[in-house]
Protein backbone atom coordinates (compact mmCIF):
# COMPACT_ATOMS: atom_id res chain seq x y z
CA UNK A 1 94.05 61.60 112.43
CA UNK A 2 92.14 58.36 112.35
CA UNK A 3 91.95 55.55 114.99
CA UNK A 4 93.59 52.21 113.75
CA UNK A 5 90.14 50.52 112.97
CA UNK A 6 89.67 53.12 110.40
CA UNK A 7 93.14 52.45 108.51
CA UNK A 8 94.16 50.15 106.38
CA UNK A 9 98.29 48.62 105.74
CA UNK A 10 96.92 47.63 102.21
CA UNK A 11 97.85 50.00 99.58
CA UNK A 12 94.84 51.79 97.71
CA UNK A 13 94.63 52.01 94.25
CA UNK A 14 94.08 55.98 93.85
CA UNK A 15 96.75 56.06 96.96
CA UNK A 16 99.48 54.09 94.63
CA UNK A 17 99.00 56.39 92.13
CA UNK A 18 100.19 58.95 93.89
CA UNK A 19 103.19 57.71 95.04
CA UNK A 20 105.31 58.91 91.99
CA UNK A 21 104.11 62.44 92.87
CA UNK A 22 105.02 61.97 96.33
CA UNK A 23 108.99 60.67 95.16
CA UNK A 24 109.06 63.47 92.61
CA UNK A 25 108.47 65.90 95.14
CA UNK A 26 110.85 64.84 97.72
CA UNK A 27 113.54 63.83 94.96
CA UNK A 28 113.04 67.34 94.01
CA UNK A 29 113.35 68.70 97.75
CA UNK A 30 116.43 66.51 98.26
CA UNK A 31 118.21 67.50 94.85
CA UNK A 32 116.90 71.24 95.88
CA UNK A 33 118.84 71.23 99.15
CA UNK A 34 122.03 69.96 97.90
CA UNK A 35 121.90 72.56 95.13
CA UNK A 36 121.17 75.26 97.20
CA UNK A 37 124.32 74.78 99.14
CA UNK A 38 122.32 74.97 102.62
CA UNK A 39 121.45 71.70 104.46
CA UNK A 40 121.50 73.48 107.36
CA UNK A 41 117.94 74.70 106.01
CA UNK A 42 116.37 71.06 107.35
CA UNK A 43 116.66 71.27 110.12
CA UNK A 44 115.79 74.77 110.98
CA UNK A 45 112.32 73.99 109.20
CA UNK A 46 112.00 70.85 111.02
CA UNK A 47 111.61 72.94 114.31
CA UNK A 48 107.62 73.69 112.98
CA UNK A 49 107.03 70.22 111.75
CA UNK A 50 108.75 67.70 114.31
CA UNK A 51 106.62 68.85 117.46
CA UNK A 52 103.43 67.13 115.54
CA UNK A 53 104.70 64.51 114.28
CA UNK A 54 106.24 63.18 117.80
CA UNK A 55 101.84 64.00 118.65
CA UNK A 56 101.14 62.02 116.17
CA UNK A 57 103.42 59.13 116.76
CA UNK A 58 102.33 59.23 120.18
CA UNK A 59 98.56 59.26 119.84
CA UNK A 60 98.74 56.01 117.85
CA UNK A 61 101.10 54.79 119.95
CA UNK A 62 98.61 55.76 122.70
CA UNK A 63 95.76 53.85 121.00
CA UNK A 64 98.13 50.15 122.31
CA UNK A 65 99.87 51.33 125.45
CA UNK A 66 98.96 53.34 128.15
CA UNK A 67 101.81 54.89 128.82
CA UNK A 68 102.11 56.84 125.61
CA UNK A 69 98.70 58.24 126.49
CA UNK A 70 99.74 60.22 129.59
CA UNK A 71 103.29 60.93 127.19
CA UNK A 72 100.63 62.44 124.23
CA UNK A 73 99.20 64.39 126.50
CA UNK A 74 102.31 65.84 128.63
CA UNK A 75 103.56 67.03 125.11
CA UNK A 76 100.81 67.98 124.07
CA UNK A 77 100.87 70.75 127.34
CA UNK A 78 104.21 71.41 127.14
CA UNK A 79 105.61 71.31 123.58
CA UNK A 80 102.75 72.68 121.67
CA UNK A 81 100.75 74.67 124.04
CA UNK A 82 104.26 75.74 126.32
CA UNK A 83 105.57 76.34 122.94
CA UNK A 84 103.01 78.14 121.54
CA UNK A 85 102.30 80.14 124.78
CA UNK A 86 105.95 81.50 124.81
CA UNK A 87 105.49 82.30 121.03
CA UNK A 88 102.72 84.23 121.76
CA UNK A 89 103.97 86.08 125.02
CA UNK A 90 107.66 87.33 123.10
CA UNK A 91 105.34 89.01 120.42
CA UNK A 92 103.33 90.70 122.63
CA UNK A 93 106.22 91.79 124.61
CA UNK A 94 107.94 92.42 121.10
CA UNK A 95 104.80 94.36 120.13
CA UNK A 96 104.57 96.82 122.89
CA UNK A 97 108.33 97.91 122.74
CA UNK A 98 107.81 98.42 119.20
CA UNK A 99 105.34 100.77 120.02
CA UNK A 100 106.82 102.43 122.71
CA UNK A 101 109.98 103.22 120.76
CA UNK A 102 107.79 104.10 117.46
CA UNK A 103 106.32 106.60 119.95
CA UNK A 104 110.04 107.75 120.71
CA UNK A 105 110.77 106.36 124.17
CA UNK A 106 114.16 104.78 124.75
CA UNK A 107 114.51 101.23 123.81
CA UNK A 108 115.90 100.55 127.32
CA UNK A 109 113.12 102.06 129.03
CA UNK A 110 110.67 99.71 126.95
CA UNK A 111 112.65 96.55 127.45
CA UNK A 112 112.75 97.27 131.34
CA UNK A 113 108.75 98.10 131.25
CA UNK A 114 106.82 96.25 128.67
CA UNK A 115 106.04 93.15 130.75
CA UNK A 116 104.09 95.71 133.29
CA UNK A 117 102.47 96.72 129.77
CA UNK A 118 100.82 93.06 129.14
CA UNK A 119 97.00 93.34 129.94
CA UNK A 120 96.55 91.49 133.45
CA UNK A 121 94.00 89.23 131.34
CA UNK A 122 96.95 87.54 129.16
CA UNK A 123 98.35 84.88 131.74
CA UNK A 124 95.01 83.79 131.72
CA UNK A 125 94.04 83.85 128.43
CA UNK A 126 97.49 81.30 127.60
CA UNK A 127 96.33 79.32 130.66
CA UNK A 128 93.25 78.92 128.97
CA UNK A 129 94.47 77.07 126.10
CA UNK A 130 96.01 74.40 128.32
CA UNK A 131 92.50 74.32 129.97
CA UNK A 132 90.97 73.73 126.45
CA UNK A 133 92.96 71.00 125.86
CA UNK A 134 92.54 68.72 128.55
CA UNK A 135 89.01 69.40 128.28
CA UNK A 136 89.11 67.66 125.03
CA UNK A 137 89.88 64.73 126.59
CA UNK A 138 86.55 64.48 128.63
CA UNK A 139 84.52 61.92 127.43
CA UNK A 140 81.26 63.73 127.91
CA UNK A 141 83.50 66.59 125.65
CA UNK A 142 84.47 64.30 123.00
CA UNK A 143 80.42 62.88 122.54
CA UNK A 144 79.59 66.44 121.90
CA UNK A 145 81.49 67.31 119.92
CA UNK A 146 80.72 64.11 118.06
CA UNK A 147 76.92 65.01 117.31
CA UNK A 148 78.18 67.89 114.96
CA UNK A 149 81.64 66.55 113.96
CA UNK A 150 82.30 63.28 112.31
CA UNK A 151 84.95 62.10 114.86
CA UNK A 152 85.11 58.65 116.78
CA UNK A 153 84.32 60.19 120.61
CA UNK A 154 85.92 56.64 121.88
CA UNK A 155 89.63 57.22 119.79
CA UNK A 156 92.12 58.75 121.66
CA UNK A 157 93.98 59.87 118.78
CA UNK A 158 90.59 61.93 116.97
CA UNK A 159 90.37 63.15 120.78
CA UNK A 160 93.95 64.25 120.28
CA UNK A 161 93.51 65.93 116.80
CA UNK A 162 90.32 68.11 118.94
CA UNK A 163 92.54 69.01 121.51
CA UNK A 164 95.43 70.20 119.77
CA UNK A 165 92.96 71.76 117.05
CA UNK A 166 90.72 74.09 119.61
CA UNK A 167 94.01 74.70 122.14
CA UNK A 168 95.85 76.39 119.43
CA UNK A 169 93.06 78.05 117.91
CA UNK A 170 92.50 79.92 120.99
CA UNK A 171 96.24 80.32 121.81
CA UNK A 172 96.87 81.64 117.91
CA UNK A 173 94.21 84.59 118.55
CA UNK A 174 95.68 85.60 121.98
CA UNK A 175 97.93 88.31 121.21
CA UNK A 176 95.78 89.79 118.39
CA UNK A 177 92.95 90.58 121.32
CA UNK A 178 95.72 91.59 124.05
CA UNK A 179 97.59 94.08 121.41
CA UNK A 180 94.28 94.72 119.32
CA UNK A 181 96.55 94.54 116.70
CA UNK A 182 98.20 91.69 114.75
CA UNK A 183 101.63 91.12 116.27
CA UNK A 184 103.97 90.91 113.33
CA UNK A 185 102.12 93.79 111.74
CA UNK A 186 103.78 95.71 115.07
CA UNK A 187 106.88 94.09 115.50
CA UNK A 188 108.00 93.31 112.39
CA UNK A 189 107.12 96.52 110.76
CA UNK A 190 106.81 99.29 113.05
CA UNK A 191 110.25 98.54 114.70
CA UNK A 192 112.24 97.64 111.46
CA UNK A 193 112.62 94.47 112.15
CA UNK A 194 111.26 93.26 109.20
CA UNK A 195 113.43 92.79 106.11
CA UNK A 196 113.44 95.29 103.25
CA UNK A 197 115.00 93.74 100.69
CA UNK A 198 113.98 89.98 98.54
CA UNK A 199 116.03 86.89 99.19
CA UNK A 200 118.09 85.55 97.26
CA UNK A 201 117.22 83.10 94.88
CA UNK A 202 119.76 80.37 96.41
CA UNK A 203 117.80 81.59 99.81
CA UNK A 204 114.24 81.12 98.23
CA UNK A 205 115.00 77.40 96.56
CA UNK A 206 116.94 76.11 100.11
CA UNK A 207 113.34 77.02 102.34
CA UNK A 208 111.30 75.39 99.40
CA UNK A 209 113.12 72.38 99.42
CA UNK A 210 113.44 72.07 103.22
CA UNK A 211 110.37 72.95 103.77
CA UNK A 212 109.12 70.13 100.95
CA UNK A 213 110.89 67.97 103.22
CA UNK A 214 109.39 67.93 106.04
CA UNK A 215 105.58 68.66 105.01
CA UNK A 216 104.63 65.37 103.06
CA UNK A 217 105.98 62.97 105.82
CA UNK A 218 104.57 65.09 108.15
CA UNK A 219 101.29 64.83 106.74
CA UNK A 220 101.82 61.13 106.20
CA UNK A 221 102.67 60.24 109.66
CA UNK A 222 99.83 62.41 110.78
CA UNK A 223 97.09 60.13 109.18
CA UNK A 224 98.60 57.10 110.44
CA UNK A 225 102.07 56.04 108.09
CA UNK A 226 103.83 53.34 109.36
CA UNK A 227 101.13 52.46 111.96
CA UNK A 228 98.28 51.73 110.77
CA UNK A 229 98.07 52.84 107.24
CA UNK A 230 100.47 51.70 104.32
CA UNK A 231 101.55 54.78 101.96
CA UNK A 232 99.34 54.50 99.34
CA UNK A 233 96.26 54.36 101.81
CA UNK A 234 97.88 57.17 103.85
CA UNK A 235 98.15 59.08 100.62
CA UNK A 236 93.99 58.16 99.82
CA UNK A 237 93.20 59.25 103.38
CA UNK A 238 94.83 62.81 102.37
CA UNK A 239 93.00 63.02 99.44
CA UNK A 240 96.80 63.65 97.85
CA UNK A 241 96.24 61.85 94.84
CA UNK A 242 96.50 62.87 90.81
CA UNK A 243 93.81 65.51 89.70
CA UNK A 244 91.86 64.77 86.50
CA UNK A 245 92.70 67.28 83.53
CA UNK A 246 89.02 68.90 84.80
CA UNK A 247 90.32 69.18 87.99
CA UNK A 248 93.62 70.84 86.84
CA UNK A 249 91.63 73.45 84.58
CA UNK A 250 89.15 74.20 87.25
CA UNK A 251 91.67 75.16 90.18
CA UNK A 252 93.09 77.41 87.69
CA UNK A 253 90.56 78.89 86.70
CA UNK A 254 89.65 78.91 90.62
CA UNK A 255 92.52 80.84 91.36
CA UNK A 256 92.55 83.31 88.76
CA UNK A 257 88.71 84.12 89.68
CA UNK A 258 90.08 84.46 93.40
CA UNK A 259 92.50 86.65 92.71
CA UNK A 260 90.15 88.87 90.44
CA UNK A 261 87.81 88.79 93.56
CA UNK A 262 89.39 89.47 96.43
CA UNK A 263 90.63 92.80 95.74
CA UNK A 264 87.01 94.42 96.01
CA UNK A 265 85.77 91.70 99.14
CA UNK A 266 89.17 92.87 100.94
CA UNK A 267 87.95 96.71 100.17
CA UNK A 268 84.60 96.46 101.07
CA UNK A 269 85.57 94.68 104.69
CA UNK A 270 88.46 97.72 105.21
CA UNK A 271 85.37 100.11 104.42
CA UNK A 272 83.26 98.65 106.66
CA UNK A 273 85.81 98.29 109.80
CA UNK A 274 86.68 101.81 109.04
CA UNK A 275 83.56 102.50 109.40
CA UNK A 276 82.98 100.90 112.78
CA UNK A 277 86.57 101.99 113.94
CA UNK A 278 88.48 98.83 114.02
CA UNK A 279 91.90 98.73 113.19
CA UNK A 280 92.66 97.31 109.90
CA UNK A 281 95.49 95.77 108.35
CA UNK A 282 97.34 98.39 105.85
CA UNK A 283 98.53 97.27 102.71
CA UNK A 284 101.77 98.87 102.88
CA UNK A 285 102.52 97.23 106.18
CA UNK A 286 101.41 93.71 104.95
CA UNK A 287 103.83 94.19 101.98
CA UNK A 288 107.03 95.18 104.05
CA UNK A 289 106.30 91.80 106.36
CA UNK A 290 106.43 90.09 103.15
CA UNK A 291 109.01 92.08 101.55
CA UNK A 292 111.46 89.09 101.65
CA UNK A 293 109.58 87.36 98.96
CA UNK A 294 108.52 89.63 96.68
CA UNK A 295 110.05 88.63 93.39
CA UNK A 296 108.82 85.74 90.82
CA UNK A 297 110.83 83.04 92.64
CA UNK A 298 109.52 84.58 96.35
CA UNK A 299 105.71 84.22 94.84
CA UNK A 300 106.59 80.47 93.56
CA UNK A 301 107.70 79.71 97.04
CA UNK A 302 105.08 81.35 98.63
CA UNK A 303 102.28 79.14 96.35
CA UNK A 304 104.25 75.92 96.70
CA UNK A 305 104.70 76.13 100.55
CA UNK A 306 101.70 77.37 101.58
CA UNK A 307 99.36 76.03 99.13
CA UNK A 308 101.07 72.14 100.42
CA UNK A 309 101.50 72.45 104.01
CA UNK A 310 98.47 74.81 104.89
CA UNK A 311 95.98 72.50 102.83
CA UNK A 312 97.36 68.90 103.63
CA UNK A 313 96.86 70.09 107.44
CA UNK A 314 93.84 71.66 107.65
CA UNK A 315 91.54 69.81 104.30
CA UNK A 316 94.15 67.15 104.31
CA UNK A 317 94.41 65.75 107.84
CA UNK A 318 91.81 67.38 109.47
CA UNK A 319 88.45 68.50 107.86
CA UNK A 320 87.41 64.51 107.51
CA UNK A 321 87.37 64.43 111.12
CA UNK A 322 86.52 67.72 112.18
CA UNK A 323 84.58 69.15 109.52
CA UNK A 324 85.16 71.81 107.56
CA UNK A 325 84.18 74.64 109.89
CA UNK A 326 86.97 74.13 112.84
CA UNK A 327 89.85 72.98 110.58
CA UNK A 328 88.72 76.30 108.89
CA UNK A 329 89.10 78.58 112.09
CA UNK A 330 92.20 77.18 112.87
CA UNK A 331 93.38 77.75 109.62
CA UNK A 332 92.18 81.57 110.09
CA UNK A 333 93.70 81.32 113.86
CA UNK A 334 97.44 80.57 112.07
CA UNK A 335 96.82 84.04 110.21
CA UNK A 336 96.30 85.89 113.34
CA UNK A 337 100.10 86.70 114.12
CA UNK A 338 100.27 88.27 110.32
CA UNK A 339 97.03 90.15 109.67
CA UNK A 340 94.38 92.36 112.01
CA UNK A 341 90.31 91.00 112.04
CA UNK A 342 89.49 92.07 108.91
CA UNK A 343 92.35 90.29 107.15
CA UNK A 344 91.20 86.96 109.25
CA UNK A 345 87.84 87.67 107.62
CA UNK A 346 89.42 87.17 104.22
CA UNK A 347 91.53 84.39 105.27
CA UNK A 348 88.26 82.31 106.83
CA UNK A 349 86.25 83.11 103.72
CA UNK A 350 89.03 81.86 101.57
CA UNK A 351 89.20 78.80 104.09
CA UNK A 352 85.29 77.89 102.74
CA UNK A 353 86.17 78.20 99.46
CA UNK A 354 88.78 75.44 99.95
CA UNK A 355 86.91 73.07 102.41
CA UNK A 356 84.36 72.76 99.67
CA UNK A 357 86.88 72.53 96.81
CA UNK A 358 88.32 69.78 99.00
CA UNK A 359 85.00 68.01 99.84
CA UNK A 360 84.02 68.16 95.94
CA UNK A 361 87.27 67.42 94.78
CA UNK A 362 90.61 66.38 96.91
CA UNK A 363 93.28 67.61 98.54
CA UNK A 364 95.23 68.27 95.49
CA UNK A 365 93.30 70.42 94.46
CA UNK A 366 92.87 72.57 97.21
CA UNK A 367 96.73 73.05 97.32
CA UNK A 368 96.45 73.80 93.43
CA UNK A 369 94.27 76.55 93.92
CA UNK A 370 95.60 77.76 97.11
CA UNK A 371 99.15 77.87 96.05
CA UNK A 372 98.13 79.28 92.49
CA UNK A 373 96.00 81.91 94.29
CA UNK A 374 98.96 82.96 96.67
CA UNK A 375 101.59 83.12 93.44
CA UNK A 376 99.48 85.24 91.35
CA UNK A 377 98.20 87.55 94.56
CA UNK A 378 102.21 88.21 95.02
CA UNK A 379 102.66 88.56 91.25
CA UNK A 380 100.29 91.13 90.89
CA UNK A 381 102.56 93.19 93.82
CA UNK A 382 105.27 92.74 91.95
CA UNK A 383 104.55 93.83 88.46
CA UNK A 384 102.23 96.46 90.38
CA UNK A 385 99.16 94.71 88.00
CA UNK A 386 96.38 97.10 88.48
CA UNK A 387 93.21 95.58 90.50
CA UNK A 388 89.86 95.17 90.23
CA UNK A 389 88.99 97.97 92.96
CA UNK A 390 91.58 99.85 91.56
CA UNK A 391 90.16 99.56 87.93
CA UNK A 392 86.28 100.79 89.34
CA UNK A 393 87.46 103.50 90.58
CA UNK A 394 87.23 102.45 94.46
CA UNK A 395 89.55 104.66 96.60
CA UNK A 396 92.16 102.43 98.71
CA UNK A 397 92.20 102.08 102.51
């Protein structure tokens, strides 16, 4: 997010040419809707994206009137931090009666008593994030964070962007320290609720193209499109704009060196949290959350979506005015729900990897490799490829 002296309604050059990417891509989201047979898909994936981009109409709003300050604010508190506190709070509660009925106790029983079961801490912990945010705000806040980020401490909407950023950070990583465990990991597997069996394709190709749908104006609107950046300049300030053949050939060749490579760095963090008695996050477990896309279509889905929305956000929209290291832990925070702390180790050293990629390259790039790196990882579950670790002989966690 950048303040209005920082935009530009003139159309860049590397920003225009981008602009027949951007229509093929929503052409093809539009046409992938209507062949999927499920509209209704839009606007269950617009739930995720609308919250931010009312935030972000409002902070620039808020940079002309007043008024929408105190409204940016407000929903910042209450839609994204209420929101994400209540998120939070159902999977712990989730999480515990999955236990307790795991253990064999009577689903009734667990309903009744898991809210005694929260850790008194908890209440706090959410308060906290609301705590974070307005603290944000502060102007003696914003000028220090300012001597190690490269944020404008006098513009309300890059004091927005750090607010949101460090509240749900912290509010992300909340139930992983209250359970000690990764929520979904709990809920989602040890209770069943996860499911067992791959979606359809119809079912894969209507969340793609809803979810195409919402991510590029989201990220458009989030750097300042309609007010105070035209879209080709909106699409520059992403760094969304046509790799070079180089480019193309090195993300690939970035992902398939990932892929190669993460096997034995995921192996040797298991060993050593093993080792130090931390819970890790098993394989089998991680695959049954994930169940629901494990075919060839599930893994392009997987790539596309991820690779798009996860990169435009955090190297996109916010490593130019954060830096790379807190866009980075937030993008490790929005992992939390899904893996335990050694899989967040991964995830943040997989972050680096891209916040250089994106400050060598662009944005494009990043979501290349990131979405090519994602595909092949659930390709190689689902032709059951043999792995590095596996091929020197290390013995799996």
């Amino acid at each position: 997010m950048n303040p209005p002296s920082l935009g530009s309604k003139a159309p860049s050059r590397r920003g225009e040419r981008a602009l027949p990417l951007l229509l093929a891509i929503l052409a093809a989201a539009v046409i992938g809707l209507i062949a999927s047979g499920q509209p209704g898909q839009l606007l269950g994936a617009g739930l995720t994206y609308i919250p931010f981009v009312i935030l972000a109409w409002l902070a620039y709003t808020g940079t002309r009137h007043r008024w929408a300050r105190v409204a940016t604010v407000l929903w910042l508190l209450g839609a994204l931090v209420g929101g994400t506190t209540a998120l939070g709070l159902g999977l712990i509660v989730a999480a515990l009666g999955s236990l307790d009925v795991a253990a064999g106790q009577s689903r009734t029983i667990v309903i009744s008593g898991t809210l005694q079961a929260v850790p008194a801490w908890v209440p706090l912990g959410f308060l906290g994030g609301g705590v974070l945010a307005l603290a944000c705000y502060l102007p003696p806040v914003r000028r220090l964070a300012a001597r190690g980020l490269p944020l404008d401490p006098a513009s309300f909407v890059h004091a927005t962007a750090l607010a949101s950023v460090v509240s749900l950070t912290w509010l992300s990583c909340v139930p992983l320290l209250a359970l000690g465990q990764a929520p979904l990991l709990v809920s989602g597997v040890l209770a069943g609720a996860g499911q067992d069996q791959p979606a359809s394709t119809r079912e894969q190709l209507a969340e793609l193209a809803a979810a195409l749908a919402w991510i590029l104006p989201s990220a458009l609107v989030a750097v300042g499109y309609p007010a105070v950046r035209g879209l080709g300049a909106a699409a520059e300030r992403l760094a969304l704009v046509p790799p070079t053949r180089r480019q193309v050939a090195l993300g690939v060749a970035a992902a398939v060196l990932l892929v190669v490579l993460i096997d034995p760095v995921e192996w040797g963090v298991a060993a050593l949290w093993e080792a130090l008695g931390w819970p890790t996050s098993p394989a089998e477990s991680v695959e049954h959350l994930f169940a629901r896309n494990l075919n060839p279509v599930g893994a392009v889905v997987m790539g596309i979506t991820a690779g798009l929305s996860e990169e435009l956000l955090c190297r996109g929209v916010l490593q130019p005015r954060l830096g790379r290291l807190l866009p980075n832990l937030f993008f490790t925070a929005l992992h939390a729900y899904q893996y335990n702390t050694d899989g967040l180790l991964v995830v943040f050293l997989l972050g680096l990897v891209f916040g250089v990629l994106r400050e060598r390259t662009n944005t494009t790039v990043c979501a290349l490799v990131h979405g090519l790196y994602d595909c092949l990882l659930v390709l190689t579950i689902v032709l059951d490829l043999p792995t590095l670790s596996g091929l020197l002989g290390l013995e799996p966690h």
